[in-house]
N, C-alpha and C. Protein backbone atom coordinates (compact mmCIF):
# COMPACT_ATOMS: atom_id res chain seq x y z
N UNK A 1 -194.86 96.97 -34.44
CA UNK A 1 -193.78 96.08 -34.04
C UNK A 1 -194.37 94.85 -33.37
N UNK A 2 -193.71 93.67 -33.58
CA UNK A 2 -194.26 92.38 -33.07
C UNK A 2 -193.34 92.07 -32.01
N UNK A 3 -194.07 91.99 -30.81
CA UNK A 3 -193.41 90.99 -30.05
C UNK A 3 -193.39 89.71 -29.73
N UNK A 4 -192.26 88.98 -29.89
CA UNK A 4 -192.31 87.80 -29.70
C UNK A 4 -192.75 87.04 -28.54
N UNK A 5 -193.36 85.68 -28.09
CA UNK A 5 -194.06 85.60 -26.92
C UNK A 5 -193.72 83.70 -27.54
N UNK A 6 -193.12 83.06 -26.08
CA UNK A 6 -192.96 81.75 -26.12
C UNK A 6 -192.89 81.14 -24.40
N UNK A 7 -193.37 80.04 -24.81
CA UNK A 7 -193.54 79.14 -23.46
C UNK A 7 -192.54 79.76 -23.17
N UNK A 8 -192.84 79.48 -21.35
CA UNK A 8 -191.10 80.01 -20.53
C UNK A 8 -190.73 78.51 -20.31
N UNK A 9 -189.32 78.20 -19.89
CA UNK A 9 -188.65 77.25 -19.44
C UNK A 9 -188.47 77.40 -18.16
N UNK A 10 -187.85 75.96 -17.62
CA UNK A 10 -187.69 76.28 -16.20
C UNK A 10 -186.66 76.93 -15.95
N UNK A 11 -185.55 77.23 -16.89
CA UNK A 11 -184.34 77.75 -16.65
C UNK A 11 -184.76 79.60 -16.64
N UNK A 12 -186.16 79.60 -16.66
CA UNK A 12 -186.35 81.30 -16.88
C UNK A 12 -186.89 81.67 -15.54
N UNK A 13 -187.15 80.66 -14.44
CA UNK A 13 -187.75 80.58 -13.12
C UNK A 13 -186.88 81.79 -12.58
N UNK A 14 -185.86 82.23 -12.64
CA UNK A 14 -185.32 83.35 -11.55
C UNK A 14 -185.35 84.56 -12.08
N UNK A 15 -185.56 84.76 -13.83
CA UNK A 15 -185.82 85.83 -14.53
C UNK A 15 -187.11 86.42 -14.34
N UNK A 16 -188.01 84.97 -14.03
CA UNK A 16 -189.43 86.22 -13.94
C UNK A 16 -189.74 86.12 -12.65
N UNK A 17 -189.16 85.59 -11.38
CA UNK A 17 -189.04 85.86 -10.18
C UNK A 17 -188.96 87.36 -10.21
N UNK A 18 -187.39 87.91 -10.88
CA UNK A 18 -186.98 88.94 -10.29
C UNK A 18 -187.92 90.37 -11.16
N UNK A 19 -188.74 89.29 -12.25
CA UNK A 19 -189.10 90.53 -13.11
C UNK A 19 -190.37 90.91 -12.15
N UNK A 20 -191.11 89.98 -11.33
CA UNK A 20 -192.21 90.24 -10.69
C UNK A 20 -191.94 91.20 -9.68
N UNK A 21 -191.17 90.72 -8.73
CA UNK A 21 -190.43 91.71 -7.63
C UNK A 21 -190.55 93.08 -8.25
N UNK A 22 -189.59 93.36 -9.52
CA UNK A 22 -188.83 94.47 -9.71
C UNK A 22 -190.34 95.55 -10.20
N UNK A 23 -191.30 94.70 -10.97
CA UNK A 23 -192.79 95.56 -11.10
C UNK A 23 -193.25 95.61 -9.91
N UNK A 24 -193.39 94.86 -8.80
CA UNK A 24 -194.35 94.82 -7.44
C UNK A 24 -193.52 95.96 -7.30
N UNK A 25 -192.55 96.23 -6.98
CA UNK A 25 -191.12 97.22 -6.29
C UNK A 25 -191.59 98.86 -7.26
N UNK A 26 -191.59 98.90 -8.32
CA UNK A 26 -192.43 99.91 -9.00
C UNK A 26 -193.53 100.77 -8.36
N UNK A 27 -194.46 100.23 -7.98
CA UNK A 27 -195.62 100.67 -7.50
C UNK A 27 -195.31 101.56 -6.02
N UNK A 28 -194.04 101.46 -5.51
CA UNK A 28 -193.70 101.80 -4.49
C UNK A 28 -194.56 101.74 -2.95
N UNK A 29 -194.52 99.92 -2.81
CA UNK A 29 -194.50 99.06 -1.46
C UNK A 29 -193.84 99.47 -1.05
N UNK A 30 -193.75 99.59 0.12
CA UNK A 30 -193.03 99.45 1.06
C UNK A 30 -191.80 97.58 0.87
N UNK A 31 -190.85 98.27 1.40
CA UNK A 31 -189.79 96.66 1.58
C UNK A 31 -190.29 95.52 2.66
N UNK A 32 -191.19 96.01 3.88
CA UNK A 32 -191.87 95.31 5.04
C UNK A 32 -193.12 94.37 3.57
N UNK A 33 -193.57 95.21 2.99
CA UNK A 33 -194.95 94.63 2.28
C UNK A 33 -194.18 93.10 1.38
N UNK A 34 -193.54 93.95 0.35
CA UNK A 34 -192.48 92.96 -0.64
C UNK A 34 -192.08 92.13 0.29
N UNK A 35 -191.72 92.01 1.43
CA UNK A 35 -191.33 90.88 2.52
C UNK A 35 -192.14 89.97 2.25
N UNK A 36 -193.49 90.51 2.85
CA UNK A 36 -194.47 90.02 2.77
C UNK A 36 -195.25 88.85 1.93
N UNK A 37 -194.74 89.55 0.46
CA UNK A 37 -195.14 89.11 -0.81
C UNK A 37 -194.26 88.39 -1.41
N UNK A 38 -192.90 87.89 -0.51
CA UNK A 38 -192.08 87.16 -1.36
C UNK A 38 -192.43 85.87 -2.27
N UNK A 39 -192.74 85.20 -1.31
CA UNK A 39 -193.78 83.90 -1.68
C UNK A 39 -194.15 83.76 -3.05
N UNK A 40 -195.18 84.71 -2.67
CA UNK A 40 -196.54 84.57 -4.03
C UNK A 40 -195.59 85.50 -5.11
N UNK A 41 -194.47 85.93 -4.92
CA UNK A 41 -193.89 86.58 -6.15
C UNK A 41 -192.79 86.42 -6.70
N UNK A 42 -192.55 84.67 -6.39
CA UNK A 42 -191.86 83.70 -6.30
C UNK A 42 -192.42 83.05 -7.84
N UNK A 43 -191.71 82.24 -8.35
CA UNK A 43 -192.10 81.49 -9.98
C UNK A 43 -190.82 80.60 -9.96
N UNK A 44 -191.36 79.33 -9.55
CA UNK A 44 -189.95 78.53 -9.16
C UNK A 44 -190.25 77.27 -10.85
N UNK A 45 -189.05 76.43 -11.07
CA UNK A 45 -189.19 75.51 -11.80
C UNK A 45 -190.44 75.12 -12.17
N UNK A 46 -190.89 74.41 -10.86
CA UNK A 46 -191.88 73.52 -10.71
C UNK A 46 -193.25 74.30 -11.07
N UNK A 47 -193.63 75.49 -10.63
CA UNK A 47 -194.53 76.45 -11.29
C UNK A 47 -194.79 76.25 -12.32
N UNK A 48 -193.71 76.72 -13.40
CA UNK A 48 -193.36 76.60 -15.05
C UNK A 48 -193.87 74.99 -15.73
N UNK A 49 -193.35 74.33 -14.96
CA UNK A 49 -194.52 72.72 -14.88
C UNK A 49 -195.41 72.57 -14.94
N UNK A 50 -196.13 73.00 -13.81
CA UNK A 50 -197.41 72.73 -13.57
C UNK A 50 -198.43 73.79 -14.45
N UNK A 51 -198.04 75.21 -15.05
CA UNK A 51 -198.91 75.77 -15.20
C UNK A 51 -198.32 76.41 -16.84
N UNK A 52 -199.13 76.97 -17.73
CA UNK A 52 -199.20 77.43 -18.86
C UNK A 52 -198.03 79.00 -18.21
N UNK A 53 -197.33 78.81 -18.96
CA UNK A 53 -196.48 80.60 -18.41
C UNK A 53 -195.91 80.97 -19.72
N UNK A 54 -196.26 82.00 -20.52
CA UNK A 54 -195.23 82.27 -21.37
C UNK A 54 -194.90 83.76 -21.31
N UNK A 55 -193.72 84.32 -22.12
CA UNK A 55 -192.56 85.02 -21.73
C UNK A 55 -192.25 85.59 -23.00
N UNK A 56 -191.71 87.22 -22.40
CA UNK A 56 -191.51 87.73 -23.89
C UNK A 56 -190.22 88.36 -23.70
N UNK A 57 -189.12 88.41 -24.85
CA UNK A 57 -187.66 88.70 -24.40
C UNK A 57 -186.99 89.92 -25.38
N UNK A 58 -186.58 90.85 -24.78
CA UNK A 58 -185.75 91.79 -25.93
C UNK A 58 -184.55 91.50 -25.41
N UNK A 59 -183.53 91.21 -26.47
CA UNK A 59 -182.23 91.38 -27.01
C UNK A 59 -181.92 90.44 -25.79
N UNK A 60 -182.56 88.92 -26.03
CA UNK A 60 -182.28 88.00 -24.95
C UNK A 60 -182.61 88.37 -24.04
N UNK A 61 -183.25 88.89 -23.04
CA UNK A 61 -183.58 89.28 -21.58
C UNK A 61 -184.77 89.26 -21.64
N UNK A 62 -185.73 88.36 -21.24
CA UNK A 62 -186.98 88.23 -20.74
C UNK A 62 -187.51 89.31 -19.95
N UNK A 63 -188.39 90.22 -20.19
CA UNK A 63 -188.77 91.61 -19.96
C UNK A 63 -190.56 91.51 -19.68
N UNK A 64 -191.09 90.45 -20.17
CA UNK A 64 -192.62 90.42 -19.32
C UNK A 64 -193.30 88.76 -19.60
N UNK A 65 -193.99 88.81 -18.98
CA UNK A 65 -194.55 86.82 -18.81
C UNK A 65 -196.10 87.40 -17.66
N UNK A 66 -196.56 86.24 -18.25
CA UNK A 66 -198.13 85.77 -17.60
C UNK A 66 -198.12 84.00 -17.29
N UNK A 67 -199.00 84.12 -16.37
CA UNK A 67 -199.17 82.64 -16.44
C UNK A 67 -201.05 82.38 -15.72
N UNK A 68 -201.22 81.45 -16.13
CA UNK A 68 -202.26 81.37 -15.92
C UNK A 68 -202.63 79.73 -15.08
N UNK A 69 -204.21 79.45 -14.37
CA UNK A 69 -204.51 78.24 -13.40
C UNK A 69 -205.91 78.25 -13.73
N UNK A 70 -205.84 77.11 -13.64
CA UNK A 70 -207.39 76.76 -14.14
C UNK A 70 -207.41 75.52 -15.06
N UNK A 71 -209.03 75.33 -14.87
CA UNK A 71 -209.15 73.74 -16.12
C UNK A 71 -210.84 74.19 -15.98
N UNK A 72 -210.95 73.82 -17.34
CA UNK A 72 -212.40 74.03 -18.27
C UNK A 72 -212.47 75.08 -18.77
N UNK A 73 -213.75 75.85 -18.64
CA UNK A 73 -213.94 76.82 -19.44
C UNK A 73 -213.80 78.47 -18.68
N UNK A 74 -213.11 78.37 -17.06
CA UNK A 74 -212.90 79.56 -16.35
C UNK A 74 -211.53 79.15 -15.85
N UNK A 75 -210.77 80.51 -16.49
CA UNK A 75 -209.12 80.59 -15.73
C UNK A 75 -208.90 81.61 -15.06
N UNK A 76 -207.90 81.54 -14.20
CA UNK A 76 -207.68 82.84 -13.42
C UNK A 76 -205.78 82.99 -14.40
N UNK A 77 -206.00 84.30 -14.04
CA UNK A 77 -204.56 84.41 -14.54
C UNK A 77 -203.72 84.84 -13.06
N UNK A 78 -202.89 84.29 -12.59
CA UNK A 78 -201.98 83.99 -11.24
C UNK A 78 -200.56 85.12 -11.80
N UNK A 79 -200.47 85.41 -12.76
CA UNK A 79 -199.09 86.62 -12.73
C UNK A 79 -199.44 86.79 -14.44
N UNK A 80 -198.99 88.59 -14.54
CA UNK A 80 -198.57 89.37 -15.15
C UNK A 80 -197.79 90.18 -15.07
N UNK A 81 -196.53 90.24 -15.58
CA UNK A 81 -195.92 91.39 -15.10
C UNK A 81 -195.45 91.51 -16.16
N UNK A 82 -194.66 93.03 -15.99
CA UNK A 82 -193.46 93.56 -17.15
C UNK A 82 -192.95 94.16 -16.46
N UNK A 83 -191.61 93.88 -16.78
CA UNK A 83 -190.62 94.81 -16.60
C UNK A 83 -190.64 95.92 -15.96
N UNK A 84 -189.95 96.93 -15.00
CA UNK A 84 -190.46 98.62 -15.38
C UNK A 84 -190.10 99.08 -16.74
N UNK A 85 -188.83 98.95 -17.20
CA UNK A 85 -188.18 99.74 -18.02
C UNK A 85 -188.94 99.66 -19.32
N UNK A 86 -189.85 98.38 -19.09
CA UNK A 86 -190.98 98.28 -20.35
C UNK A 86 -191.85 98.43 -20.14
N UNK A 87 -192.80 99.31 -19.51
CA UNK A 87 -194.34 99.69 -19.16
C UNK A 87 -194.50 100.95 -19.94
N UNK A 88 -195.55 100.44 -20.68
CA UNK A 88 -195.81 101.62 -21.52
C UNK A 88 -195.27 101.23 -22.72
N UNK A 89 -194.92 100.43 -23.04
CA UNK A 89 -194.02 100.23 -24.54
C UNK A 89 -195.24 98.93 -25.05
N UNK A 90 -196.21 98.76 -24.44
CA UNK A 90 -196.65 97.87 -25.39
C UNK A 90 -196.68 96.10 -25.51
N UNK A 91 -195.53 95.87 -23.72
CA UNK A 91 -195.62 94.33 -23.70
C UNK A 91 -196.89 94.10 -23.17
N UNK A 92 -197.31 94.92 -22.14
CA UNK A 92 -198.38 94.14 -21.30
C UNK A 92 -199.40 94.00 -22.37
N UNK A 93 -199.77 94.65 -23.07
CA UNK A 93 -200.71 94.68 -24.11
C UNK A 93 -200.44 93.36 -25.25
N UNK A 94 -198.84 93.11 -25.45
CA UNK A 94 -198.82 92.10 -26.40
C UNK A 94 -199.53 90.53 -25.62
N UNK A 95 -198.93 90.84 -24.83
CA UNK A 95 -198.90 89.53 -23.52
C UNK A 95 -200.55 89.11 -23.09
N UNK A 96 -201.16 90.44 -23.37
CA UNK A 96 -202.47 90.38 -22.90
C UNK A 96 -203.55 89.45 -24.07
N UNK A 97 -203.01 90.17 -25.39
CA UNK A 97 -203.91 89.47 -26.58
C UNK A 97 -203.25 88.27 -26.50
N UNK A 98 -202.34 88.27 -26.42
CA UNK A 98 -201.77 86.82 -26.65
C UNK A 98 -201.99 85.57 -25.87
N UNK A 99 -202.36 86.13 -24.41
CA UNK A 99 -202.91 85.25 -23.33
C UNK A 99 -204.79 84.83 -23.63
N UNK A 100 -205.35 86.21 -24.65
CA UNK A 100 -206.87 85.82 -25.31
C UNK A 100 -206.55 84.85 -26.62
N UNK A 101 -205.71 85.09 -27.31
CA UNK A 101 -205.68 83.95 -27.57
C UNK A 101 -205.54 82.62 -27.79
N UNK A 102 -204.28 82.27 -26.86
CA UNK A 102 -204.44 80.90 -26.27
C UNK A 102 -205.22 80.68 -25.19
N UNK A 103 -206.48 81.52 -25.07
CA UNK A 103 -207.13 80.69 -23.76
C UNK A 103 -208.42 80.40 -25.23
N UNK A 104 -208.42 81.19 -26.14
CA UNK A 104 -209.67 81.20 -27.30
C UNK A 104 -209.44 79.63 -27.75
N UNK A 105 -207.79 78.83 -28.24
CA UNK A 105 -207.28 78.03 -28.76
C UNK A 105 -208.07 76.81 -27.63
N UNK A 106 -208.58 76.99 -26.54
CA UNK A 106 -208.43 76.07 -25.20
C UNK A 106 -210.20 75.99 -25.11
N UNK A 107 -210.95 77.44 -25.85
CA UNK A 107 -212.35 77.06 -26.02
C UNK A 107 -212.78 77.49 -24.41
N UNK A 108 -211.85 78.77 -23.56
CA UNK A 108 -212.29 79.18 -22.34
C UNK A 108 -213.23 80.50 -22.66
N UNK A 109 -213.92 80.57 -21.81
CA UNK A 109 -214.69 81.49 -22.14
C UNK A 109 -215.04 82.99 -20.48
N UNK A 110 -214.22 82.57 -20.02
CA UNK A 110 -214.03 84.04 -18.73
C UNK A 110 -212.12 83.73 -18.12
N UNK A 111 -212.06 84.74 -18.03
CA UNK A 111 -210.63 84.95 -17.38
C UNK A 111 -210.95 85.49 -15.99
N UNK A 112 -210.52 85.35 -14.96
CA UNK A 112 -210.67 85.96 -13.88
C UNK A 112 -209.42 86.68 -13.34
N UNK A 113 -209.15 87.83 -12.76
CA UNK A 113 -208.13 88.47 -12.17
C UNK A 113 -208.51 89.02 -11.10
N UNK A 114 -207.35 88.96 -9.79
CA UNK A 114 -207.38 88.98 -8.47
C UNK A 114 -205.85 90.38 -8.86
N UNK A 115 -206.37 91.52 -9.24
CA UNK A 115 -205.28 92.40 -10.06
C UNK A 115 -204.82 93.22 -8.70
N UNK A 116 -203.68 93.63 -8.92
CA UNK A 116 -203.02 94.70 -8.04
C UNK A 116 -203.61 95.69 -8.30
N UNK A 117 -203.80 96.98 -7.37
CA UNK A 117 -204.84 98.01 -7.40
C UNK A 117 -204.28 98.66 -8.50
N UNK A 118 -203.19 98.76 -8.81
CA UNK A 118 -202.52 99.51 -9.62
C UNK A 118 -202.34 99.18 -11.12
N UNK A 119 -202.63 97.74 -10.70
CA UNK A 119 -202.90 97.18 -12.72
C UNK A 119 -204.58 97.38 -12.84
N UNK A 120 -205.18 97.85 -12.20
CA UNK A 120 -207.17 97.84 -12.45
C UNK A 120 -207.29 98.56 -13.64
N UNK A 121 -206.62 99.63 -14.02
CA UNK A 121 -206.91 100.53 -15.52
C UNK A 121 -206.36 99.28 -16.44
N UNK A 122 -204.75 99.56 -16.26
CA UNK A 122 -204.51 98.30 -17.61
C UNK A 122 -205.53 97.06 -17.69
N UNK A 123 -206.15 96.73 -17.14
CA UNK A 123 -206.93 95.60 -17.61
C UNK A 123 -208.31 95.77 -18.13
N UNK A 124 -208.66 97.25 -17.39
CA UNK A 124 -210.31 97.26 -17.85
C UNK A 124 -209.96 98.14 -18.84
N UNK A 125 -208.88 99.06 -19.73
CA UNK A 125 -209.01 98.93 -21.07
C UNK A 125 -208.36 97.73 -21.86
N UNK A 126 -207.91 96.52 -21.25
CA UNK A 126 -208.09 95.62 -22.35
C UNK A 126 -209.47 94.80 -22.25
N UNK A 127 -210.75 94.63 -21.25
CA UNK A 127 -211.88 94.83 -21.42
C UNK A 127 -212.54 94.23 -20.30
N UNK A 128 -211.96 94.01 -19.00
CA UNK A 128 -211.66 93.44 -17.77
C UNK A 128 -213.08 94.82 -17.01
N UNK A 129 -214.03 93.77 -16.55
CA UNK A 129 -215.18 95.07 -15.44
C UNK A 129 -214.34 94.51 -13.93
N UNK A 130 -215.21 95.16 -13.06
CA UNK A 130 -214.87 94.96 -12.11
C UNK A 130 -216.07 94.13 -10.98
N UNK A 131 -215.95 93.07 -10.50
CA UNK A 131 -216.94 92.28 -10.31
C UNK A 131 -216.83 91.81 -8.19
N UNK A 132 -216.08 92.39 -8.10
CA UNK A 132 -215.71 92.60 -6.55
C UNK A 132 -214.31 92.21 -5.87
N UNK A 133 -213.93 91.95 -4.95
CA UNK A 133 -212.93 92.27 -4.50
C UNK A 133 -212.66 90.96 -3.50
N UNK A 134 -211.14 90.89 -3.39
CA UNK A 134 -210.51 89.53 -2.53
C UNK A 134 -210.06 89.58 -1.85
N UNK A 135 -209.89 88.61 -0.89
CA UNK A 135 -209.04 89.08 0.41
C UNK A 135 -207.20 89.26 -0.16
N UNK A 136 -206.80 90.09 0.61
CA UNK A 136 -204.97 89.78 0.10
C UNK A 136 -204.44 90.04 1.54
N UNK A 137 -203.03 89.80 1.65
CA UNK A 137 -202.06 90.07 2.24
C UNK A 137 -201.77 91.30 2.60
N UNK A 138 -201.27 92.11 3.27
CA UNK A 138 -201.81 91.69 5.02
C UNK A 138 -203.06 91.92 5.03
N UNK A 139 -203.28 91.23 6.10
CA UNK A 139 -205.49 91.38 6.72
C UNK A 139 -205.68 92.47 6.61
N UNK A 140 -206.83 92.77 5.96
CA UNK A 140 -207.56 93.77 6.13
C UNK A 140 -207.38 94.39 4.29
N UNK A 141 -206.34 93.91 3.96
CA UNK A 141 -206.01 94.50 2.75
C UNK A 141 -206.92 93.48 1.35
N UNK A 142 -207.87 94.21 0.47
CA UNK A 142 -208.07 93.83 -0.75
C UNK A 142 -207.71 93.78 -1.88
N UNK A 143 -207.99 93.12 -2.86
CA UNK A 143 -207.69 93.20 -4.44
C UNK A 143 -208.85 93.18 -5.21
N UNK A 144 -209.14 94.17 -6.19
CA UNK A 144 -210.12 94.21 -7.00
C UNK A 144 -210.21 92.68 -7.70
N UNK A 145 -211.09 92.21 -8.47
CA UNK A 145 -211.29 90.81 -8.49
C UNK A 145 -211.90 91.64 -9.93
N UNK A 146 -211.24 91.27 -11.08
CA UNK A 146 -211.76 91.43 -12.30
C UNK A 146 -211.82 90.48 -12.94
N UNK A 147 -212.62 90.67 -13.93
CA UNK A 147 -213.40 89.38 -14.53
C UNK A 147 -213.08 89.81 -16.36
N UNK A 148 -213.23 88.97 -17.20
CA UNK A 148 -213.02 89.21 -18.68
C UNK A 148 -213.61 88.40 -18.96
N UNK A 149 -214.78 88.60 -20.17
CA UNK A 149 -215.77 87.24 -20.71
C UNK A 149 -214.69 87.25 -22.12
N UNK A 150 -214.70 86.32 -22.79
CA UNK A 150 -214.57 86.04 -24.08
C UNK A 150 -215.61 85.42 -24.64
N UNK A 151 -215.63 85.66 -26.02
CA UNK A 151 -216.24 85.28 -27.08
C UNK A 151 -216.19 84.36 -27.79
N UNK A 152 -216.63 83.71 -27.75
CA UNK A 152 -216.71 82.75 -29.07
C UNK A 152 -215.25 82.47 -29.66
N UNK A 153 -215.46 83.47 -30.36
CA UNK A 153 -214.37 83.49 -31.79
C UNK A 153 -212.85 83.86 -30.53
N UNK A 154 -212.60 84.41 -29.16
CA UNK A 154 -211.51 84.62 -28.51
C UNK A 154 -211.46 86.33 -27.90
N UNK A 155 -212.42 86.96 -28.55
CA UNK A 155 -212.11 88.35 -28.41
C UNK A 155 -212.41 88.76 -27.15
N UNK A 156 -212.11 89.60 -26.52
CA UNK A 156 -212.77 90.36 -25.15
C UNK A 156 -214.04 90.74 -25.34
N UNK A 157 -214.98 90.61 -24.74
CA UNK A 157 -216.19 91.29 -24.76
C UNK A 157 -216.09 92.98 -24.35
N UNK A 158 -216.35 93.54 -24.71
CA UNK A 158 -216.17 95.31 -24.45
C UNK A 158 -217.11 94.81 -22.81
N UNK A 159 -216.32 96.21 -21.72
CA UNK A 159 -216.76 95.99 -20.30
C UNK A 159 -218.49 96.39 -20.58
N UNK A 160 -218.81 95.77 -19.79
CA UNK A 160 -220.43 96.01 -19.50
C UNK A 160 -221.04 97.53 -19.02
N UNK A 161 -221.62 98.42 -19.41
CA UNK A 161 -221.90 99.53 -19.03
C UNK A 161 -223.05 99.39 -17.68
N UNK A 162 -222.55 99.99 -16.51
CA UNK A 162 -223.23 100.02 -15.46
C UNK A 162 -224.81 101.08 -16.05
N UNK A 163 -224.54 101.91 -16.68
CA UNK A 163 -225.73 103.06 -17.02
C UNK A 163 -226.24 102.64 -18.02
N UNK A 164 -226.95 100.92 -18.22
CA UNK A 164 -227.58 100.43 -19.35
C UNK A 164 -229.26 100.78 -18.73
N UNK A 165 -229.80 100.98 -19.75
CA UNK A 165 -231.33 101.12 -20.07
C UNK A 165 -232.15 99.97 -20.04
């Protein structure tokens, strides 16, 4: 099955507001933390402006989006989310190739992610190592800091084996 995947608009700014929340809210934060995190899990107009974001929708309802920051040949990706009711069905994964290949179209060659502890699997099987860790919200608290090389041609590089010879 194909999912469809298109620039977001600014008129989609409160859809993937609430879609971010409603995945952060998944993982089961605390409501003091999500306080916390309103901000940064915020995706206002002007966001959608300034930065590459696109968005994927069943039966009209926008259900997962990425967006990405950066210029040259290293981007960070600043949000991924899906849905709950769609985890596991296959968006984050559409969203994911689809974000390798418009960064392949752009001639980037590393993605960087500052990932929630809880997205670290989904990313290092789409081919994401783990290269150290960032400060986050509240003090004292980290985020794994994953890294993705691409190739040439756009593809993920398979993760690097720590037990090389």
């Amino acid at each position: 099955m194909s999912i469809p995947i298109r620039r977001a608009r600014r008129g989609d700014a409160d859809d993937l507001t609430k879609i971010a929340r409603a995945a952060k809210r998944f993982w089961g934060y605390p409501e003091s933390l999500l306080r916390l995190w309103q901000r940064d899990l915020t995706v206002t107009p002007g966001f959608i402006d300034r930065h590459p974001v696109y968005c994927t929708a069943r039966h009209g309802k926008v259900v997962g989006f990425y967006a990405i920051s950066g210029t040259g040949r290293v981007r960070e990706l600043e949000h991924m989310w899906v849905h709950p009711r769609r985890i596991g069905a296959g968006v984050g994964r559409a969203l994911f190739a689809h974000l390798v290949r418009h960064l392949q179209a752009m001639r980037v060659t590393r993605i960087d992610v500052a990932s929630d502890p809880h997205a670290e699997g989904f990313y290092r099987r789409m081919g994401a190592r783990r290269v150290g860790t960032v400060p986050s919200t509240p003090q004292g608290r980290t985020l794994p800091l994953l890294r993705v090389d691409l190739r040439v041609d756009g593809r993920a590089r398979p993760a690097r084996s720590r037990n090389r010879r």
